[in-house]
PDB file of N, CA and C in Angstrom:
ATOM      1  N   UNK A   1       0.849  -1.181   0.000  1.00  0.00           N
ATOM      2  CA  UNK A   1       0.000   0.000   0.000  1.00  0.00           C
ATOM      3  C   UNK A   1       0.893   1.242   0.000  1.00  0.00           C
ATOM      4  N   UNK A   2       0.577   2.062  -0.959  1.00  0.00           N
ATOM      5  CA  UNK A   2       1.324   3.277  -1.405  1.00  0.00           C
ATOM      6  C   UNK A   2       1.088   3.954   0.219  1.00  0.00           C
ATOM      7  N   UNK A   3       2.524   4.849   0.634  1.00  0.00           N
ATOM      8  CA  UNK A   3       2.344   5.683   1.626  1.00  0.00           C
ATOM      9  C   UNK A   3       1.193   6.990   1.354  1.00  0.00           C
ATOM     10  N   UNK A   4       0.287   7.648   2.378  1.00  0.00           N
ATOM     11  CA  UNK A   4      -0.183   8.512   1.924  1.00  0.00           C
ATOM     12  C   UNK A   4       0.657  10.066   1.817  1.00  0.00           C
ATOM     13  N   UNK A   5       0.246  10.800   1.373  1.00  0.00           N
ATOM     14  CA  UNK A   5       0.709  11.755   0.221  1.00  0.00           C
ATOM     15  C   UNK A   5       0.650  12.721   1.298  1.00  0.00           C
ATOM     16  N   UNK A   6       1.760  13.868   1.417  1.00  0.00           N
ATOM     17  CA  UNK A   6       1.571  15.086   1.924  1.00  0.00           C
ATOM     18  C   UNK A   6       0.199  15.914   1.008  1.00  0.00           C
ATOM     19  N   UNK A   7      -0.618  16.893   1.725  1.00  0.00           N
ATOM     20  CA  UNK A   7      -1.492  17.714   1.582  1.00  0.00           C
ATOM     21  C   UNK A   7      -0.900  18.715   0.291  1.00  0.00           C
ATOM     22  N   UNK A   8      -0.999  19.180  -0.438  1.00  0.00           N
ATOM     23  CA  UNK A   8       0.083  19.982  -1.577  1.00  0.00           C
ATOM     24  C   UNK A   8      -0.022  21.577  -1.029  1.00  0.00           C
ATOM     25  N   UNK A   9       1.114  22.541  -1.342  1.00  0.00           N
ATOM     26  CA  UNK A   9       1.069  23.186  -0.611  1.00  0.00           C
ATOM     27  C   UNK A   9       1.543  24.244  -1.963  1.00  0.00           C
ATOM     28  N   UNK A  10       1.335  25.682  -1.555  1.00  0.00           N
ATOM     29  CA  UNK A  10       2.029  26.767  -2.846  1.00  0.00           C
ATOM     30  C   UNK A  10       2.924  27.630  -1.820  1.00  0.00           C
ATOM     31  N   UNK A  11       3.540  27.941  -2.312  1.00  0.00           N
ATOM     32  CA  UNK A  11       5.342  28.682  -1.420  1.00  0.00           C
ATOM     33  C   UNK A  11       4.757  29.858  -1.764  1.00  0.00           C
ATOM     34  N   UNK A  12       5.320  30.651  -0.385  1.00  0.00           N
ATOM     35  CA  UNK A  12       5.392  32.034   0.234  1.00  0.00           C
ATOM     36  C   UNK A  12       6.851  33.057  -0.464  1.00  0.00           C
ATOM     37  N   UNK A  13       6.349  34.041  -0.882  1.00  0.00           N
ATOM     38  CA  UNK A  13       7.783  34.659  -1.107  1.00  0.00           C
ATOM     39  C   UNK A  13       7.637  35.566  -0.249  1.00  0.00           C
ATOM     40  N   UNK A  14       9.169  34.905   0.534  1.00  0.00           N
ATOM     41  CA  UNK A  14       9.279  35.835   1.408  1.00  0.00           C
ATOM     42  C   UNK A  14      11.069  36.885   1.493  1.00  0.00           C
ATOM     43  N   UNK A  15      11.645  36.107   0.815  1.00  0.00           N
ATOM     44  CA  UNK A  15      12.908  36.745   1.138  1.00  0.00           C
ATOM     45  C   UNK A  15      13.398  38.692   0.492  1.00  0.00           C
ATOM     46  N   UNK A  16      12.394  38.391  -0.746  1.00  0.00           N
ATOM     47  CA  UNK A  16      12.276  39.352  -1.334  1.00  0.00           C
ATOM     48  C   UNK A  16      11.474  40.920  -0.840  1.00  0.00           C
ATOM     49  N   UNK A  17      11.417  40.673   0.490  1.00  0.00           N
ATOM     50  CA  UNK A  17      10.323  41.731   1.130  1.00  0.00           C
ATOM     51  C   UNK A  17      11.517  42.702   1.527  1.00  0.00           C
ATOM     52  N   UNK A  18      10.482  43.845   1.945  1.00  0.00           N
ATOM     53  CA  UNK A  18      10.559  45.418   2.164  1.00  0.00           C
ATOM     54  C   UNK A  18      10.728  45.332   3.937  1.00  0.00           C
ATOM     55  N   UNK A  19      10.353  44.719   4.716  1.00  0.00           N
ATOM     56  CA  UNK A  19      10.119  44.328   5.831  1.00  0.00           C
ATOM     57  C   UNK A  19      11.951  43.456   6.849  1.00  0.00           C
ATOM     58  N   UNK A  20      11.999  43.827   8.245  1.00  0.00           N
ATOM     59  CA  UNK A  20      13.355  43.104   8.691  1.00  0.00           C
ATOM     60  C   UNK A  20      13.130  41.520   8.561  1.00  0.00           C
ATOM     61  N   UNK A  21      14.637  41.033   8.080  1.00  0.00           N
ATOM     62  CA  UNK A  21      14.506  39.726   8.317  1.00  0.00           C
ATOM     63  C   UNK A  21      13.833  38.749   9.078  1.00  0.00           C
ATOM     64  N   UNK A  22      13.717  39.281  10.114  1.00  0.00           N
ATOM     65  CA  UNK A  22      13.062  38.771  12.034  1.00  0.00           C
ATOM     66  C   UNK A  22      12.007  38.803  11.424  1.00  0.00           C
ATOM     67  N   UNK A  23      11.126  39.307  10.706  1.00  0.00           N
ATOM     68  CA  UNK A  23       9.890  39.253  10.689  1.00  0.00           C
ATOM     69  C   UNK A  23       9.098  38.554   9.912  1.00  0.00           C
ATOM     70  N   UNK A  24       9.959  38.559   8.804  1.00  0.00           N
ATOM     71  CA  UNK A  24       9.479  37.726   7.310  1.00  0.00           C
ATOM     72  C   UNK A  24      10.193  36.386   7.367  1.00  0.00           C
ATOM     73  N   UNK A  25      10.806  36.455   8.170  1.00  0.00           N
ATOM     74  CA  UNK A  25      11.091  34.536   8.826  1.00  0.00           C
ATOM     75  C   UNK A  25      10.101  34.040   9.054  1.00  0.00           C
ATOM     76  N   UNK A  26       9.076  34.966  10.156  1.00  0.00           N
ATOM     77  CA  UNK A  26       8.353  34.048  10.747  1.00  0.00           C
ATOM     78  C   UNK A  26       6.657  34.094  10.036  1.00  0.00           C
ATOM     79  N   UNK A  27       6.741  34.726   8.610  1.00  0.00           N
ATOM     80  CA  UNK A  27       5.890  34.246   7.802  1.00  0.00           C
ATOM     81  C   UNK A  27       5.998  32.896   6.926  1.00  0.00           C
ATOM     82  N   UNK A  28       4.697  32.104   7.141  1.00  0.00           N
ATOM     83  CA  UNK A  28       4.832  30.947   6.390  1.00  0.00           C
ATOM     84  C   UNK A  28       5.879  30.589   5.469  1.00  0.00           C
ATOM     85  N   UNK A  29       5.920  29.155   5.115  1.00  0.00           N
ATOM     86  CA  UNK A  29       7.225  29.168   3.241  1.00  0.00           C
ATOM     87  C   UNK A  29       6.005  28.629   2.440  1.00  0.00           C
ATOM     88  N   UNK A  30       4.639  28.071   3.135  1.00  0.00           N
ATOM     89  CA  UNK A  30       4.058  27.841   1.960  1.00  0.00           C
ATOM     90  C   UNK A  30       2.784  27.762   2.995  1.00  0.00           C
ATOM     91  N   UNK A  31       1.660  27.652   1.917  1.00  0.00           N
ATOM     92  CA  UNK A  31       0.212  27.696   2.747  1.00  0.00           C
ATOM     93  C   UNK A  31      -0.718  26.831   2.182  1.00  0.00           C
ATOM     94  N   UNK A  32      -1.726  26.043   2.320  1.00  0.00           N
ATOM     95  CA  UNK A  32      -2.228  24.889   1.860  1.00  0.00           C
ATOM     96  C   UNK A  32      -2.722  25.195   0.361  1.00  0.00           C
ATOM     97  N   UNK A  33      -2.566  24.401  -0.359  1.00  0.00           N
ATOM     98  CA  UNK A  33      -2.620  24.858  -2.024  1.00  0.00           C
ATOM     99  C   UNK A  33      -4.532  25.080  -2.065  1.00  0.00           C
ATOM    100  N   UNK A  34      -5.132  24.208  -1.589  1.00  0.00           N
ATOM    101  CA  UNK A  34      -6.792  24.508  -1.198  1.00  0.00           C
ATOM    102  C   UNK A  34      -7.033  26.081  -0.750  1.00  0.00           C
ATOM    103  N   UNK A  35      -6.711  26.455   0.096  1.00  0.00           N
ATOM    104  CA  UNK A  35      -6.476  27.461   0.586  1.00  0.00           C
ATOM    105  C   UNK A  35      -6.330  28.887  -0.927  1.00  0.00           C
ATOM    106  N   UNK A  36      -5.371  28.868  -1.191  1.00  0.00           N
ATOM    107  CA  UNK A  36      -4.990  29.183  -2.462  1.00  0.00           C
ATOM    108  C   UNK A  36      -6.215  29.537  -3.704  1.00  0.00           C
ATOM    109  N   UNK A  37      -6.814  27.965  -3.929  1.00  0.00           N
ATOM    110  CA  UNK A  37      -7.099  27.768  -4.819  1.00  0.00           C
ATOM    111  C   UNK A  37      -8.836  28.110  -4.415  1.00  0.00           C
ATOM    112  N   UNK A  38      -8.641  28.869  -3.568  1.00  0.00           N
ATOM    113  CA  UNK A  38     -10.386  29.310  -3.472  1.00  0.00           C
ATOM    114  C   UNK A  38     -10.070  31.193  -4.136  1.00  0.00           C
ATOM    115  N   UNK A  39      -9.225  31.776  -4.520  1.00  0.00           N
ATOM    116  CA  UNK A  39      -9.087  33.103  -4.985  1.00  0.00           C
ATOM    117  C   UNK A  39      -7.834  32.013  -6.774  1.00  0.00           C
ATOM    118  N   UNK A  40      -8.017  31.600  -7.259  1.00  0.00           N
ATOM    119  CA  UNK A  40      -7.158  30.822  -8.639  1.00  0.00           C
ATOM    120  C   UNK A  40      -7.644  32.276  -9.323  1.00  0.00           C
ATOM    121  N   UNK A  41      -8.964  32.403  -9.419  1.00  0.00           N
ATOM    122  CA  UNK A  41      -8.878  33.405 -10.892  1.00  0.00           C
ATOM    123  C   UNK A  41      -8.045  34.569 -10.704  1.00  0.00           C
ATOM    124  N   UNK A  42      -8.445  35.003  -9.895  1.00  0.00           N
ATOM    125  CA  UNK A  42      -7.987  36.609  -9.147  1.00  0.00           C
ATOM    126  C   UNK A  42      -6.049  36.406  -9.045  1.00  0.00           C
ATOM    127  N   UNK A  43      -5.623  35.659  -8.468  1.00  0.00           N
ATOM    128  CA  UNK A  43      -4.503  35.090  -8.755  1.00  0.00           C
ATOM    129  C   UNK A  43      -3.772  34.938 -10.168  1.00  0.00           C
ATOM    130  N   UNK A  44      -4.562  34.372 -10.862  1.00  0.00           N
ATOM    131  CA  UNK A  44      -3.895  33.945 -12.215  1.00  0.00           C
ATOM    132  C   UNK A  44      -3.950  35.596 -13.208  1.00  0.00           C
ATOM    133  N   UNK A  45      -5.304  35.893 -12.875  1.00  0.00           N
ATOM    134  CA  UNK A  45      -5.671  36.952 -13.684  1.00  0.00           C
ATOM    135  C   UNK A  45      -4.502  38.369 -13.355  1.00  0.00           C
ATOM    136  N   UNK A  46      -4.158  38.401 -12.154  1.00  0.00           N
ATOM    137  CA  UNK A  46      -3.481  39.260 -11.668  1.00  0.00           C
ATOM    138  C   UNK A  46      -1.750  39.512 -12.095  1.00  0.00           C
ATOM    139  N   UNK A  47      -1.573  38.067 -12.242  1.00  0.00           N
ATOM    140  CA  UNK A  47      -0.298  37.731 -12.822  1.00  0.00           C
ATOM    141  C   UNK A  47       0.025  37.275 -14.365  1.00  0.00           C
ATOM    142  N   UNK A  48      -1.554  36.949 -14.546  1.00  0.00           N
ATOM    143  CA  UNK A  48      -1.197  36.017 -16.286  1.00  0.00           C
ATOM    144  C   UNK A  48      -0.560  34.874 -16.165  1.00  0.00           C
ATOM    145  N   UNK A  49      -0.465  34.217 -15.119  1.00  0.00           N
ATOM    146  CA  UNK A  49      -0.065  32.596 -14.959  1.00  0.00           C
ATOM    147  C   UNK A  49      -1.333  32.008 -14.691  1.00  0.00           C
ATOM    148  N   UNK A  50      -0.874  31.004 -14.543  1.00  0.00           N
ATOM    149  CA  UNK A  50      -1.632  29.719 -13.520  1.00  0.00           C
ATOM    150  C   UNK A  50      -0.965  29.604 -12.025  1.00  0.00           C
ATOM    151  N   UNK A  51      -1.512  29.283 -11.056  1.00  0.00           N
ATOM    152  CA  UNK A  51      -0.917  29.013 -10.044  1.00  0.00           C
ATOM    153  C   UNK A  51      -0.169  27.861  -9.974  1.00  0.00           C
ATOM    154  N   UNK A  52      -0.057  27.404 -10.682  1.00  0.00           N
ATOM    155  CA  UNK A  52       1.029  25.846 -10.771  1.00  0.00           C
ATOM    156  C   UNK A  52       2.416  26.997 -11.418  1.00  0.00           C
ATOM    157  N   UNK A  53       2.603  27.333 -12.070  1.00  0.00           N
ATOM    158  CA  UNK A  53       2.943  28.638 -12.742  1.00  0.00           C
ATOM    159  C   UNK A  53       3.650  29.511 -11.785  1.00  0.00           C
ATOM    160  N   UNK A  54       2.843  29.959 -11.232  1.00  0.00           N
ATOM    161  CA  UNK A  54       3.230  30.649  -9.841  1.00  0.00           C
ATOM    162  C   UNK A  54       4.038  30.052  -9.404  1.00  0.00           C
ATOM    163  N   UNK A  55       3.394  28.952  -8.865  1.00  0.00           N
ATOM    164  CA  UNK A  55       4.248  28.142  -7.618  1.00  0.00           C
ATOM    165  C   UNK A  55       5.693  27.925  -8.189  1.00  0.00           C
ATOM    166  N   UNK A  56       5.858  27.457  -9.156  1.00  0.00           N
ATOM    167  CA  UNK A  56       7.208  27.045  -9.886  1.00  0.00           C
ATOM    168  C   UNK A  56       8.087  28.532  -9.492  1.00  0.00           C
ATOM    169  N   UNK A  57       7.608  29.384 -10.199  1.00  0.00           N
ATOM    170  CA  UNK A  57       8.398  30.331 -10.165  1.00  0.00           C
ATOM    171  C   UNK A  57       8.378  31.289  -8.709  1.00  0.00           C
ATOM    172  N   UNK A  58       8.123  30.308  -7.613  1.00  0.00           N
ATOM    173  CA  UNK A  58       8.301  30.715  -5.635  1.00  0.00           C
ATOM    174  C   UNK A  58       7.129  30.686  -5.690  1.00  0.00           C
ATOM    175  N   UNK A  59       5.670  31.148  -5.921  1.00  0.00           N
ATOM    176  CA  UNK A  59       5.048  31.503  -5.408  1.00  0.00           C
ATOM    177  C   UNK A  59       4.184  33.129  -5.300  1.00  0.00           C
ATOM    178  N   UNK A  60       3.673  32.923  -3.914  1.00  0.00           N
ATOM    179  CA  UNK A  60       3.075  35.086  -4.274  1.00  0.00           C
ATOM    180  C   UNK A  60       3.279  35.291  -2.550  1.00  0.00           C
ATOM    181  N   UNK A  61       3.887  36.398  -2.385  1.00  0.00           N
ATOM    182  CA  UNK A  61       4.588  37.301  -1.436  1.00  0.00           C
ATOM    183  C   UNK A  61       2.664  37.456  -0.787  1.00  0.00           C
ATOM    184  N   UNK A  62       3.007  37.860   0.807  1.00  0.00           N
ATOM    185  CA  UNK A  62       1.851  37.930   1.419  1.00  0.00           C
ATOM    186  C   UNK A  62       1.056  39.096   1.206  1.00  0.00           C
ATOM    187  N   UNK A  63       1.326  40.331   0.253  1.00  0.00           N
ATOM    188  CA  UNK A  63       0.853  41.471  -0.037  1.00  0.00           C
ATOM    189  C   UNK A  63      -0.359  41.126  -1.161  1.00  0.00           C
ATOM    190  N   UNK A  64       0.640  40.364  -2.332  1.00  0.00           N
ATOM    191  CA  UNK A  64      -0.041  39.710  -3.323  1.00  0.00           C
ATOM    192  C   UNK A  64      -1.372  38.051  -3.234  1.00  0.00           C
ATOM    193  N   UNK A  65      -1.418  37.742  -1.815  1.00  0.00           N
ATOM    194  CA  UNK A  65      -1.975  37.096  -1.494  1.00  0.00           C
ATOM    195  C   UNK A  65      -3.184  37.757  -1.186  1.00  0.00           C
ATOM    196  N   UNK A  66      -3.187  38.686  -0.502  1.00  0.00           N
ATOM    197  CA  UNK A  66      -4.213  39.327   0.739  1.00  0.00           C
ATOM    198  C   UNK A  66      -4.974  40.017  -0.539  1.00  0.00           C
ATOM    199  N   UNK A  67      -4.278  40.951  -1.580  1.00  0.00           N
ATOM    200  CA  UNK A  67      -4.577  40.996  -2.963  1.00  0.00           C
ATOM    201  C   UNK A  67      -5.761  40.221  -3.953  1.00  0.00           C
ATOM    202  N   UNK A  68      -5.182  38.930  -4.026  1.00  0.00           N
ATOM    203  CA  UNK A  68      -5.805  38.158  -4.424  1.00  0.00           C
ATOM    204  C   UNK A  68      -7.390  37.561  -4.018  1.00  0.00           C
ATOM    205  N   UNK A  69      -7.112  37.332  -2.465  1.00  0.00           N
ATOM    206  CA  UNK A  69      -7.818  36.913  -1.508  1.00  0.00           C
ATOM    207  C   UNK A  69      -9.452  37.838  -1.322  1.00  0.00           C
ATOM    208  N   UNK A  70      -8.808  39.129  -1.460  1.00  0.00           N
ATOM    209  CA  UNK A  70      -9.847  40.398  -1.288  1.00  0.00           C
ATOM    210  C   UNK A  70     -10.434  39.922  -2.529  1.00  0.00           C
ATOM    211  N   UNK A  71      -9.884  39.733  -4.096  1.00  0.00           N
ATOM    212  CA  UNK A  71     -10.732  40.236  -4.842  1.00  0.00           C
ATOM    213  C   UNK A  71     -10.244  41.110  -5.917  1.00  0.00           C
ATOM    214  N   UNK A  72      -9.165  41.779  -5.947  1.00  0.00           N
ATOM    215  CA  UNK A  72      -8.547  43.074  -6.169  1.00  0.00           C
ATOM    216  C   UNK A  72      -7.826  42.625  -7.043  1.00  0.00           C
ATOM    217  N   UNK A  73      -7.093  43.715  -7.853  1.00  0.00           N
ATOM    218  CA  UNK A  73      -6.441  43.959  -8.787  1.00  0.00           C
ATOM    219  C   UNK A  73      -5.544  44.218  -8.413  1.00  0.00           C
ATOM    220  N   UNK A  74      -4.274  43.609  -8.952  1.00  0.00           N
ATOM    221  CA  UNK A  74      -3.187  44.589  -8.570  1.00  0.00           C
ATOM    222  C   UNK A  74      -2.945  46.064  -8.854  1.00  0.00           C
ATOM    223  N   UNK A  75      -2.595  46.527  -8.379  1.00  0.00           N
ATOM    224  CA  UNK A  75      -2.286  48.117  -8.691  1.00  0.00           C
ATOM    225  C   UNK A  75      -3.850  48.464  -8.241  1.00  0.00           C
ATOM    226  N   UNK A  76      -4.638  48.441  -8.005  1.00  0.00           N
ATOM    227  CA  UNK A  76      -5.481  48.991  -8.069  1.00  0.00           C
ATOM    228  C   UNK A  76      -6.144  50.116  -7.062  1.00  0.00           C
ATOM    229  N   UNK A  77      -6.874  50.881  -7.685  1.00  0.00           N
ATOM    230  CA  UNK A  77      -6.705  52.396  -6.659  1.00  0.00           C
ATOM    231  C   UNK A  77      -8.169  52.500  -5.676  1.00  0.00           C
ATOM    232  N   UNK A  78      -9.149  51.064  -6.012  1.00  0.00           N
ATOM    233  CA  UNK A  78     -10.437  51.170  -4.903  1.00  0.00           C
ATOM    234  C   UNK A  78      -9.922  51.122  -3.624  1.00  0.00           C
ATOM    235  N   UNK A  79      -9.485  50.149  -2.924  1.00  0.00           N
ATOM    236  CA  UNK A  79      -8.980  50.577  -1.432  1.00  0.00           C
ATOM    237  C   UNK A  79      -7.529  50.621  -1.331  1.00  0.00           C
ATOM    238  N   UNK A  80      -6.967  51.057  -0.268  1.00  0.00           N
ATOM    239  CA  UNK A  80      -5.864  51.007   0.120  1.00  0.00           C
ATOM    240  C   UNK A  80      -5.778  49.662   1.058  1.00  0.00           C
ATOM    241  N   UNK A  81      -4.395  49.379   0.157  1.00  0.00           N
ATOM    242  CA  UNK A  81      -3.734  47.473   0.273  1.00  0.00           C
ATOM    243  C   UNK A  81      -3.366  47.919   1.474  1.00  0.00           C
ATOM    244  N   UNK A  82      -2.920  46.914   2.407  1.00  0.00           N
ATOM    245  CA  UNK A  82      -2.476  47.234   3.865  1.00  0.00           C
ATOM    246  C   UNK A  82      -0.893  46.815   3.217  1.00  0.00           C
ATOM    247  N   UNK A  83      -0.173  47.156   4.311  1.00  0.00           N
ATOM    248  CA  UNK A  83       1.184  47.546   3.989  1.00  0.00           C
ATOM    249  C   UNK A  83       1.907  46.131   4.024  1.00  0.00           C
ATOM    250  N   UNK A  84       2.924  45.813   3.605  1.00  0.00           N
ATOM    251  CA  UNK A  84       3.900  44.662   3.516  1.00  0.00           C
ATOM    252  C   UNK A  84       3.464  43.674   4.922  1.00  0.00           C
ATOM    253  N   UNK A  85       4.206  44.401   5.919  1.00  0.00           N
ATOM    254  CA  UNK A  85       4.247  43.898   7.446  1.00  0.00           C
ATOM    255  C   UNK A  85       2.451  43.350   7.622  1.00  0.00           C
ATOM    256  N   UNK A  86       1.768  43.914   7.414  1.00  0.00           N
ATOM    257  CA  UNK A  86       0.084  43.990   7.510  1.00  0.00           C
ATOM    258  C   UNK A  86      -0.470  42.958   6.803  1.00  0.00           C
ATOM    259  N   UNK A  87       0.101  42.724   5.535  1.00  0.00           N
ATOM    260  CA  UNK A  87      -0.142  41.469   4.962  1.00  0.00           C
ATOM    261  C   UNK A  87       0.328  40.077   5.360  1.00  0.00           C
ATOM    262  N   UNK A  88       1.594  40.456   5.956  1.00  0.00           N
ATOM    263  CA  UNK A  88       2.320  39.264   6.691  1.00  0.00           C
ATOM    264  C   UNK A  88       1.203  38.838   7.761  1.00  0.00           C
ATOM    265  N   UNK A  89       1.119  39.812   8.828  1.00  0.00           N
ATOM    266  CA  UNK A  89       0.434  39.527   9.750  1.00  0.00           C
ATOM    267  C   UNK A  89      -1.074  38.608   9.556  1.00  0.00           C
ATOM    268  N   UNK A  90      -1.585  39.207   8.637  1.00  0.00           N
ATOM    269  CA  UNK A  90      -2.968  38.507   7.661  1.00  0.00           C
ATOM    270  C   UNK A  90      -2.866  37.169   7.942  1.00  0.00           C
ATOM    271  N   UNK A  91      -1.128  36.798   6.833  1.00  0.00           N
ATOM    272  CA  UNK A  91      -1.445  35.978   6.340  1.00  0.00           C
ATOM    273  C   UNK A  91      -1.204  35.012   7.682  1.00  0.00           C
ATOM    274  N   UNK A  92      -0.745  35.415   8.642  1.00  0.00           N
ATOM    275  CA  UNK A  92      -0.171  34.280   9.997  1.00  0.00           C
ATOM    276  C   UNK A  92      -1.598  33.865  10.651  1.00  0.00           C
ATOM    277  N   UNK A  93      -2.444  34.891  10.432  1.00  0.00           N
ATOM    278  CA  UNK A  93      -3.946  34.878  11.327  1.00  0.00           C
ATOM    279  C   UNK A  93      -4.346  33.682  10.482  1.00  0.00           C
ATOM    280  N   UNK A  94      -4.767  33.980   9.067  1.00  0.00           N
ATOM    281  CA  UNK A  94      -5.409  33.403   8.454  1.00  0.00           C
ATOM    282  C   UNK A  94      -4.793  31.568   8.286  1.00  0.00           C
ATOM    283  N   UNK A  95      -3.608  31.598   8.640  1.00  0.00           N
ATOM    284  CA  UNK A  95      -2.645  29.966   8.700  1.00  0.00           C
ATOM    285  C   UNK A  95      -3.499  29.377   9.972  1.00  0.00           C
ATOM    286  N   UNK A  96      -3.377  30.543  11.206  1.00  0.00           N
ATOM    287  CA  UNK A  96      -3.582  29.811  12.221  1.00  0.00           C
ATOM    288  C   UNK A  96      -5.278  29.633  12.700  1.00  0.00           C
ATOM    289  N   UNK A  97      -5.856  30.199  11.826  1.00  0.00           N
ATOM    290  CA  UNK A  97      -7.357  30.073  11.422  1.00  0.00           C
ATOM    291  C   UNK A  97      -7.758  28.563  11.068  1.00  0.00           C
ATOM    292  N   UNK A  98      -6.864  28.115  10.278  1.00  0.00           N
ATOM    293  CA  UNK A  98      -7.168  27.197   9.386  1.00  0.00           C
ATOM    294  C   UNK A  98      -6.288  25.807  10.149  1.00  0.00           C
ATOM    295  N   UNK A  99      -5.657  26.392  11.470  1.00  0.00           N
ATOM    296  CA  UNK A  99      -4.816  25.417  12.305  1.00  0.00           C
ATOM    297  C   UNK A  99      -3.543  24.510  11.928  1.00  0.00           C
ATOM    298  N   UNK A 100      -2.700  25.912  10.814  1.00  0.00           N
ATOM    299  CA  UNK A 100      -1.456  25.798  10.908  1.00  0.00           C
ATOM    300  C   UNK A 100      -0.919  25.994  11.814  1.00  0.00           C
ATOM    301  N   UNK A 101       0.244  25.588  12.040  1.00  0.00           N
ATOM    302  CA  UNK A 101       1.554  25.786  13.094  1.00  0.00           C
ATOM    303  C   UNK A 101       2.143  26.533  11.972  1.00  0.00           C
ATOM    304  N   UNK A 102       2.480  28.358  12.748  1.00  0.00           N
ATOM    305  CA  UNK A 102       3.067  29.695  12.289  1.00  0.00           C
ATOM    306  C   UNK A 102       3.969  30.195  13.171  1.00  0.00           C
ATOM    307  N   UNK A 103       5.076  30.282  12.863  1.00  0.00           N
ATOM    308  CA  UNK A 103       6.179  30.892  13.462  1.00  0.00           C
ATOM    309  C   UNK A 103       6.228  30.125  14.694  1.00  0.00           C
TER     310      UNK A 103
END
């Protein structure tokens, strides 16, 4: 009997942030691909990939998540995006919502 399968997961970019090291450590490296895949259009549409796509190439930074997640466009001028650090924070609530182990 085949072992069962880890849950699939899409990677966090995090190294590339605006934010101190200390902080963007202790944002996720990846978040349940389900999870993810309840905002796919808004995601794909935002970037012109696929999220398989994405994922290959790291993933989406927690700004571009919270982005996605809302609904929103990138760049876009209806609300004001919450800031780098703000999205991080989001995204730790929303892990431990869903009863990840975060930081």
């Amino acid at each position: 009997m085949p072992a069962p399968t880890a849950p699939r997961r899409f990677p966090v970019l995090r190294g590339q942030s605006n934010v101190a090291t200390e902080i963007w450590q202790a944002w996720p490296r990846s978040v349940p691909w389900a999870w993810v895949e309840r905002f796919r259009a808004r995601a794909q549409g935002n970037h012109d990939q696929t999220l398989e796509r994405l994922a290959k190439r790291g993933g989406l930074c927690p700004t571009e998540l919270w982005i996605a997640a809302h609904d929103l466009r990138l760049f876009q001028k209806v609300i004001a995006v919450p800031s780098e650090l703000e999205c991080g924070e989001w995204l730790i609530a929303e892990m431990r919502r869903l009863g990840e182990v975060v930081g």
